[in-house]
Protein backbone atom coordinates (compact mmCIF):
# COMPACT_ATOMS: atom_id res chain seq x y z
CA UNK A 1 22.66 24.66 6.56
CA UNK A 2 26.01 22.71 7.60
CA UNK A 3 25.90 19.17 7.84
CA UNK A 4 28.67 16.18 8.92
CA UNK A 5 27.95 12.27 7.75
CA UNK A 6 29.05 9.63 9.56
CA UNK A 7 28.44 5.86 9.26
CA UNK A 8 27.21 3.46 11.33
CA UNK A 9 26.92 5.65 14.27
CA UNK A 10 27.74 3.35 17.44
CA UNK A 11 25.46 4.59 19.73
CA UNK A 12 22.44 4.82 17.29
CA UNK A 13 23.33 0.94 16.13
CA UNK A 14 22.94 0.40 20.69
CA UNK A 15 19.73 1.72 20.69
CA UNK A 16 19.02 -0.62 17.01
CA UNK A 17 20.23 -3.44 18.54
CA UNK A 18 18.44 -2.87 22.12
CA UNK A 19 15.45 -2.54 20.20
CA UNK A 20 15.11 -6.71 19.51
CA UNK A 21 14.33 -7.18 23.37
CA UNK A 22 11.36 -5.18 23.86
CA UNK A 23 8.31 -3.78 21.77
CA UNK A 24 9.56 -0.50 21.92
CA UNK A 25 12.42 1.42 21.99
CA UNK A 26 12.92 5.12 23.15
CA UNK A 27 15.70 7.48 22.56
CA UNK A 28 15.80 11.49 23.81
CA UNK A 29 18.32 13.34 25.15
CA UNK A 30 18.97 15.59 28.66
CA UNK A 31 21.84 18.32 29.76
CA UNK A 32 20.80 17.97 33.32
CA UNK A 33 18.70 17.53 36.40
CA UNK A 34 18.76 20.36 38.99
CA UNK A 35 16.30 19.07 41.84
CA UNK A 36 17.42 20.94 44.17
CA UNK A 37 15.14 24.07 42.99
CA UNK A 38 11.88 24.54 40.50
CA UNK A 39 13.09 24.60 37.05
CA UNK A 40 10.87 23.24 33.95
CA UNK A 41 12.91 21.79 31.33
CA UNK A 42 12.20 20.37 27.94
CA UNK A 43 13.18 17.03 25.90
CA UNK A 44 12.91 15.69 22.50
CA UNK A 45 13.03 12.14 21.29
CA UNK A 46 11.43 8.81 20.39
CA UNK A 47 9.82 5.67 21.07
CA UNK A 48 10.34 2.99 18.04
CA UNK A 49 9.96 5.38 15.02
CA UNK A 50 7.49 7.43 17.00
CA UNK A 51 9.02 10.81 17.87
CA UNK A 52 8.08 12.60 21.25
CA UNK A 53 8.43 15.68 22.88
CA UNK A 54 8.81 16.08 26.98
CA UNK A 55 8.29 18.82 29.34
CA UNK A 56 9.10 17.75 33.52
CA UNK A 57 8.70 20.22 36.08
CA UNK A 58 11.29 19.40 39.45
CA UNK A 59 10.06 21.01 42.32
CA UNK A 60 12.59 19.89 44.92
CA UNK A 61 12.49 15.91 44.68
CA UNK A 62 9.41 15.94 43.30
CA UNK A 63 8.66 16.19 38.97
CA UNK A 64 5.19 16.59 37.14
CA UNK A 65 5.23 16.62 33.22
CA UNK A 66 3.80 15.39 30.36
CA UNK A 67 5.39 13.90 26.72
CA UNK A 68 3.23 14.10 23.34
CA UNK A 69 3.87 12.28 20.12
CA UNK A 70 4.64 14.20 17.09
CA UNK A 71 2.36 12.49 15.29
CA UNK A 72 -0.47 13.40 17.62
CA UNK A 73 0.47 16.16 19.74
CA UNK A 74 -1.93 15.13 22.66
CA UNK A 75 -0.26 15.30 26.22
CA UNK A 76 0.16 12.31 28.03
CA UNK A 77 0.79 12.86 31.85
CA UNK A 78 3.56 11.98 33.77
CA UNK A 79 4.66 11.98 37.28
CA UNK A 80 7.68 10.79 39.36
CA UNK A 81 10.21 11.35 41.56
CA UNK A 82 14.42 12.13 42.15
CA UNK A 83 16.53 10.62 44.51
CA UNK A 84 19.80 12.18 44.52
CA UNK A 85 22.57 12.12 43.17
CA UNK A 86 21.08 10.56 40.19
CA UNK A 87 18.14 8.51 40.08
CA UNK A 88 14.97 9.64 38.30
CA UNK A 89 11.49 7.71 38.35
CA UNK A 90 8.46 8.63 36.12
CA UNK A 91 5.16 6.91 35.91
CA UNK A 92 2.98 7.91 32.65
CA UNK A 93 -0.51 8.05 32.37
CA UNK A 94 -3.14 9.76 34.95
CA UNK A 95 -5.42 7.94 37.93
CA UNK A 96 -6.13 4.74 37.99
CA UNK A 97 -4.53 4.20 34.11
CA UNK A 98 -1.25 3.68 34.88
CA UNK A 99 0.55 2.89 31.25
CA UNK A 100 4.16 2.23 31.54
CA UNK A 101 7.03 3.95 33.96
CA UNK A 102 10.87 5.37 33.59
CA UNK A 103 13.49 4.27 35.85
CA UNK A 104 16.61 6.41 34.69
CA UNK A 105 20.22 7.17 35.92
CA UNK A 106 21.79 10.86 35.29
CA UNK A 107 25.03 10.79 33.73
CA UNK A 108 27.89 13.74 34.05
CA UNK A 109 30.66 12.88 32.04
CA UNK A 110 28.93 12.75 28.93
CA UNK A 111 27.44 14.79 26.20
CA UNK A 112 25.63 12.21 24.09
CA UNK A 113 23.63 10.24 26.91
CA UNK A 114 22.96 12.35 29.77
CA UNK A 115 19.92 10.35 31.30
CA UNK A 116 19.97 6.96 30.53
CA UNK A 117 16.94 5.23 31.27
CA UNK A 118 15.00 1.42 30.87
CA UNK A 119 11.47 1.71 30.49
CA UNK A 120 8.64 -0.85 30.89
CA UNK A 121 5.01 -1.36 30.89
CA UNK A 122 4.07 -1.19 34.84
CA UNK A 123 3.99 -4.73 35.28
CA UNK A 124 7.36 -4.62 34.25
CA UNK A 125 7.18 -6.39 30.60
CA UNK A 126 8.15 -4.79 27.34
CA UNK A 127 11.72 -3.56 29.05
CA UNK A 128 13.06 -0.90 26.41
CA UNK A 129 16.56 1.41 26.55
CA UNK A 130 16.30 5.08 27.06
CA UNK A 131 18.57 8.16 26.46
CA UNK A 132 17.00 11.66 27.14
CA UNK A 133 19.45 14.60 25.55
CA UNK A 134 17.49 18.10 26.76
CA UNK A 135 16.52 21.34 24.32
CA UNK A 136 16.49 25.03 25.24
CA UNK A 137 13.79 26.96 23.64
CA UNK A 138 12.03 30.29 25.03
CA UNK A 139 9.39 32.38 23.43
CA UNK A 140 9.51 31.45 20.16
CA UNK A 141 7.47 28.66 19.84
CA UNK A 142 9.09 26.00 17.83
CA UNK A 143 6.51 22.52 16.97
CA UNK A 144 7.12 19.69 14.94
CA UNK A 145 6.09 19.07 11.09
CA UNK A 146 5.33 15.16 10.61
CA UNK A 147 6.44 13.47 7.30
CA UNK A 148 5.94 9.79 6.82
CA UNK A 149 5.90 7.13 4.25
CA UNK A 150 5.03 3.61 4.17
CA UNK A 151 7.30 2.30 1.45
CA UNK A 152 10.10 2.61 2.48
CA UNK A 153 9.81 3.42 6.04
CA UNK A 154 9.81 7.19 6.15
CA UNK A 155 9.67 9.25 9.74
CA UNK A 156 10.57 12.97 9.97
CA UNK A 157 10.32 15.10 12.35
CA UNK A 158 11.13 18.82 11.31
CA UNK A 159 11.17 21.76 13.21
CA UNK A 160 8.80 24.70 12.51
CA UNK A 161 7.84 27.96 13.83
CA UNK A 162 4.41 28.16 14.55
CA UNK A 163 2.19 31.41 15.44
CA UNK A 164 -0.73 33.34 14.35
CA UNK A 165 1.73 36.46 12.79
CA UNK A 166 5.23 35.02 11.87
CA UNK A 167 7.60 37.63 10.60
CA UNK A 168 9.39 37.59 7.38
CA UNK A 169 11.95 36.30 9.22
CA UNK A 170 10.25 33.22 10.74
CA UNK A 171 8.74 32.04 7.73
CA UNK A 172 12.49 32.14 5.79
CA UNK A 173 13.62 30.08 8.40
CA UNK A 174 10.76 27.21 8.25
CA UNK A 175 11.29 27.22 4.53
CA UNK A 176 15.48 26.70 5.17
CA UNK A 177 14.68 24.01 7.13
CA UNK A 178 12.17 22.26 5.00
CA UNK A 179 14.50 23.03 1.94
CA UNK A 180 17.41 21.45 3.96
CA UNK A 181 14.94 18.34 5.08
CA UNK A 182 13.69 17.80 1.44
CA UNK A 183 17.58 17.16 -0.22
CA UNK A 184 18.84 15.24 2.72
CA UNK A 185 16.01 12.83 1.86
CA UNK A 186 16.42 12.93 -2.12
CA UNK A 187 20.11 11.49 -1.53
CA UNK A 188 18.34 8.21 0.36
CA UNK A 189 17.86 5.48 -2.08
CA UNK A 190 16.99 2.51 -0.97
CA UNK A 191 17.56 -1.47 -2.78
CA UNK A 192 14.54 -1.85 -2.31
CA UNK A 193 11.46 -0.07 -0.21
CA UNK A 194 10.60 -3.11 1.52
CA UNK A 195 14.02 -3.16 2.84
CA UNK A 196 14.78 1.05 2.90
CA UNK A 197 14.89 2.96 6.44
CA UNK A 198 14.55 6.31 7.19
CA UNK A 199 14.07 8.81 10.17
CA UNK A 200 15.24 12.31 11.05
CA UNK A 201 14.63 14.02 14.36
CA UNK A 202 15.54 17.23 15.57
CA UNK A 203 16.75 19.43 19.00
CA UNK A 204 16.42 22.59 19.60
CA UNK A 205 19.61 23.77 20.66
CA UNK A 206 18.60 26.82 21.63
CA UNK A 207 15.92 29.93 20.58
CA UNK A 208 14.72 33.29 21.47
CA UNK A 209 13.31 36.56 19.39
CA UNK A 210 17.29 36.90 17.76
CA UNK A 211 18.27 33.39 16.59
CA UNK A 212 17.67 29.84 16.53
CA UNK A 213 19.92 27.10 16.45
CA UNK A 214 18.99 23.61 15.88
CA UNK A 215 20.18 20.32 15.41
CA UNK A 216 18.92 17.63 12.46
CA UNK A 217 20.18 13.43 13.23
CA UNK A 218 19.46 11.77 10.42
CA UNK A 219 19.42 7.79 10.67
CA UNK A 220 18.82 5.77 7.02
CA UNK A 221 19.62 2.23 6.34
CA UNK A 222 19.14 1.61 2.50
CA UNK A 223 19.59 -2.11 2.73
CA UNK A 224 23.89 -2.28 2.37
CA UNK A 225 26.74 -3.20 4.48
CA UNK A 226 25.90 -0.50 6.77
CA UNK A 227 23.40 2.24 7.75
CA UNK A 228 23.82 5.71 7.87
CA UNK A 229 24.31 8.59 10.51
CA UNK A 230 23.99 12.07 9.50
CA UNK A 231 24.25 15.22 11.75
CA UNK A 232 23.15 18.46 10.07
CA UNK A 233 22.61 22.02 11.84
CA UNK A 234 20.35 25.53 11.04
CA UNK A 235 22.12 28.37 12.52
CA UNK A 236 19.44 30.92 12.30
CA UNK A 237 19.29 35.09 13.10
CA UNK A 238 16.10 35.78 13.37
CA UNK A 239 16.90 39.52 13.66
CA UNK A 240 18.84 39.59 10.83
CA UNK A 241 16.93 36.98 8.60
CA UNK A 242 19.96 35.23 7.36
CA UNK A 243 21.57 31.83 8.27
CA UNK A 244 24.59 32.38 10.92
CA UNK A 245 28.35 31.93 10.42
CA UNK A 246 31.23 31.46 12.44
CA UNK A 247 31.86 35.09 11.49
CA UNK A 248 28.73 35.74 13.37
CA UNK A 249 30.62 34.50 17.36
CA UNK A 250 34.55 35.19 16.06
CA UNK A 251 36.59 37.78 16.06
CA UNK A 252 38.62 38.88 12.97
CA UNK A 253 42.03 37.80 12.64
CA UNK A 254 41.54 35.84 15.84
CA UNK A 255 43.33 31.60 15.91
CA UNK A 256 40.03 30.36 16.89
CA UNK A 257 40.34 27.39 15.04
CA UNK A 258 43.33 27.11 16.68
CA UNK A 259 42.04 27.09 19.93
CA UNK A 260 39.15 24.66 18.80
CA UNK A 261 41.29 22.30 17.21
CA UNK A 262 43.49 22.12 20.53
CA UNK A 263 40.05 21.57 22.96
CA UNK A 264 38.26 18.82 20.55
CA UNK A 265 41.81 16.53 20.43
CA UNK A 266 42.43 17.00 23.99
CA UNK A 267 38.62 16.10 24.88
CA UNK A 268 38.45 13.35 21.76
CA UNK A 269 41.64 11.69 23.67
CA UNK A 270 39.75 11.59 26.84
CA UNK A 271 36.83 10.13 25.76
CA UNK A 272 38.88 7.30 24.05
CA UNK A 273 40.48 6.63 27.28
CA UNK A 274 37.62 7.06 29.50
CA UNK A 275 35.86 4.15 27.01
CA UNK A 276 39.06 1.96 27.07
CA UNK A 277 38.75 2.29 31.03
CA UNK A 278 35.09 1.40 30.88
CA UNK A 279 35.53 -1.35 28.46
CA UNK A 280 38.30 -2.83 30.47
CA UNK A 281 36.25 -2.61 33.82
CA UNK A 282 33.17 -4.48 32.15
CA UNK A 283 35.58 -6.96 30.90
CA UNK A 284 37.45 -7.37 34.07
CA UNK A 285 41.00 -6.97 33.13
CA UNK A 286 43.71 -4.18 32.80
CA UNK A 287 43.63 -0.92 30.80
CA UNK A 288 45.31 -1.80 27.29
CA UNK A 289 47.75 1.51 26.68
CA UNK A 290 47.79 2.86 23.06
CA UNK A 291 50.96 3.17 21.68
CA UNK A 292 49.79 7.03 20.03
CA UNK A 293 46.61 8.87 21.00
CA UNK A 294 43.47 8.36 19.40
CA UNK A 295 43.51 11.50 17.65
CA UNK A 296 46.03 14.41 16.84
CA UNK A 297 45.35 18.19 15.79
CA UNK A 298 47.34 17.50 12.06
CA UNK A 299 44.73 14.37 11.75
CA UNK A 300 41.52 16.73 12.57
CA UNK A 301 38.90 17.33 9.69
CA UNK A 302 37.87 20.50 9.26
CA UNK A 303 34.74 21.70 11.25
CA UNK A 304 31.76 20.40 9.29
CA UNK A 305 29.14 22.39 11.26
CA UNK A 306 28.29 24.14 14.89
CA UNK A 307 25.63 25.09 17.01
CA UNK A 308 24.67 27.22 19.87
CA UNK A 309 23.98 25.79 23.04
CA UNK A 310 23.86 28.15 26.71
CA UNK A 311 26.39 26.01 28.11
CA UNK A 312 28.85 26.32 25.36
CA UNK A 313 29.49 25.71 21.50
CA UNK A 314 28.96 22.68 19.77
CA UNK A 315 30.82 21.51 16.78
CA UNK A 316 30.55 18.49 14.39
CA UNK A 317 33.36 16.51 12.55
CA UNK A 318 33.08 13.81 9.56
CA UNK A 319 34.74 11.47 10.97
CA UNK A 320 35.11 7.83 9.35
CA UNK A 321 32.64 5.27 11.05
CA UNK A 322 35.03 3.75 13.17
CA UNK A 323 35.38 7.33 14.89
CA UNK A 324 31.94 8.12 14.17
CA UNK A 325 30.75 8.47 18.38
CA UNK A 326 33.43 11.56 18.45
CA UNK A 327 31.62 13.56 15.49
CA UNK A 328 30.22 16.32 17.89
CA UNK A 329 32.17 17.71 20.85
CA UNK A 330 30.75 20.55 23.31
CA UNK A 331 33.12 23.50 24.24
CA UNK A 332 32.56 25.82 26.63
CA UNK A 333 32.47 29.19 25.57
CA UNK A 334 34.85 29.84 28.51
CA UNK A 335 37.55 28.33 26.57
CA UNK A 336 36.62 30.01 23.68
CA UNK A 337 36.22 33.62 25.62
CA UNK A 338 39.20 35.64 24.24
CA UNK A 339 38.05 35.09 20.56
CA UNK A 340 34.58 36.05 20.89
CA UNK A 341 32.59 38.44 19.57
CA UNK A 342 30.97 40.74 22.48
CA UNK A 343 28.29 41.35 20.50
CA UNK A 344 28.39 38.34 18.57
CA UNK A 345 25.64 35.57 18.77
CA UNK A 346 27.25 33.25 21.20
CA UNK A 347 26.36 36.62 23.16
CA UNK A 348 22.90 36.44 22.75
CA UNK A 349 22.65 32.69 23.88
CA UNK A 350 25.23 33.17 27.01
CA UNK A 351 23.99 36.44 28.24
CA UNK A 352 21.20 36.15 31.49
């Protein structure tokens, strides 16, 4: 297990704060919408402290699908439409019962929030945010284990492997994760369990028969100044039974770190100025230049954990709270190509 804190995550706080002008409040995640052929794609995330899990089929401009709650695991239908180059309607619920409906935007130039979305009841009340972030799984079939508490506030979602004949294998790895699950919880004490917060959700980053790779986001408010963000990761070989390393996609002797360090301050400086250049647009006034970038390769922490995702590698910093929305930062294996392992599992997850 690797893990990166972070405090007072800004764009969990948006979705806190967005929560205070409807009844509900829903937060998943998306990589993309490709409606220009069939593809079936998957989502995790939830509404209020409710966690969900999505499946849409796009056939063209067309999309069929249904979400579940962890809690329940009963599918609810859904059924909508895209209009290119990046709207997306769905309307939940099936005949006549029509129970609330997406209107969402697709976003590029992000890796956080790549559908963001308002939802409502269909009469339009109960108006609640949305972000949609998208999970790659395949054969293995990965399901969520509910834990939750009254007092304090407890909702966690963890990830398990579920079958009728799990391998040795299998079975280490839903013990790592519950292991993992159980201590990031011991360290949340609350003032006071009237007052205490605290949820944990998960994305598959990706899976197959070799190795699994998922994400933990931990959210906890104990009552202080602030509440807490935590990112933690399972790198998982399946095939091997043991967690992965970044032995397991480098080379030997190779400056990948090097080469990672140059990518994340190059892309960490562009996201600062592509927010200073949003903020000053909103505000209507001129970009503000910074006297020194945002961030340099002397000032970067060391990696504090990584994923595997097909579109590239993900890694995650422990950043201070001020710097807290750059904490995880996508690279795609292309830039990391000359220091990979062929046989190595970034392999397994890039390979057709």
């Amino acid at each position: 297990m690797q893990r990166t804190t972070s405090i007072t995550n800004p764009q969990r706080l948006l979705v806190r704060i967005l929560s205070f002008a409807g009844p509900w409040v829903i937060s998943f995640s998306v990589l993309s919408v490709v409606a220009a052929q069939t593809s079936t794609q998957e989502y995790r995330g939830s509404i209020g402290d409710k966690h969900i899990e999505m499946r849409l089929s796009f056939d063209g401009t067309r999309i069929k699908g249904t979400y579940q709650y962890d809690q329940f695991r009963q599918d609810i239908p859904l059924e909508g439409s895209f209009t290119p180059p990046r709207r997306l309607e769905l309307t939940e619920g099936s005949g006549k019962k029509k129970t609330g409906k997406f209107v969402c935007e697709k976003h590029t130039n992000t890796y956080d929030v790549d559908l963001e979305c308002e939802w409502s009841r269909i009469d339009g009340s109960g108006k609640a945010y949305v972000t949609l972030r998208e999970q790659f799984s395949s054969k293995v079939k990965i399901a969520p284990k509910m834990i939750t508490e009254r007092r304090p506030r407890v909702s966690i979602s963890l990830p398990q492997i579920e079958g009728t004949s799990l391998t040795p294998a299998m079975n280490a790895f839903n013990l790592l994760v519950q292991s993992v699950v159980q201590q990031a919880k011991k360290e949340f004490a609350p003032e006071s369990p009237e007052r205490g917060l605290y949820e944990l959700n998960y994305l598959v980053m990706w899976s197959n028969d070799d190795l699994i790779s998922v994400e933990l986001e931990e959210y906890s408010d104990s009552g202080g100044a602030h509440p807490n963000s935590q990112l933690m990761t399972v790198n998982y070989s399946l095939a091997a039974n043991r967690q992965l390393t970044l032995d397991d996609i480098f080379k030997k002797g190779t400056k990948y770190e090097t080469a990672i360090a140059e990518y994340v301050t190059k892309d960490i400086n562009r996201r600062a100025d592509q927010m200073d250049q949003e903020e000053a647009q909103r505000n209507n006034r001129p970009v503000e230049k910074r006297d020194e970038p945002v961030m340099s390769e002397d000032g970067l922490p060391p990696i504090g954990a990584f994923a595997l995702r097909p579109d590239g590698l993900a890694v995650y910093f422990d950043f201070p709270h001020v710097m807290a929305v750059f904490d995880r930062t996508l690279i795609p294996y292309a830039v990391l190509r000359d220091f990979l392992k062929t046989d190595g599992a970034a392999a397994q997850v890039t390979k057709p």
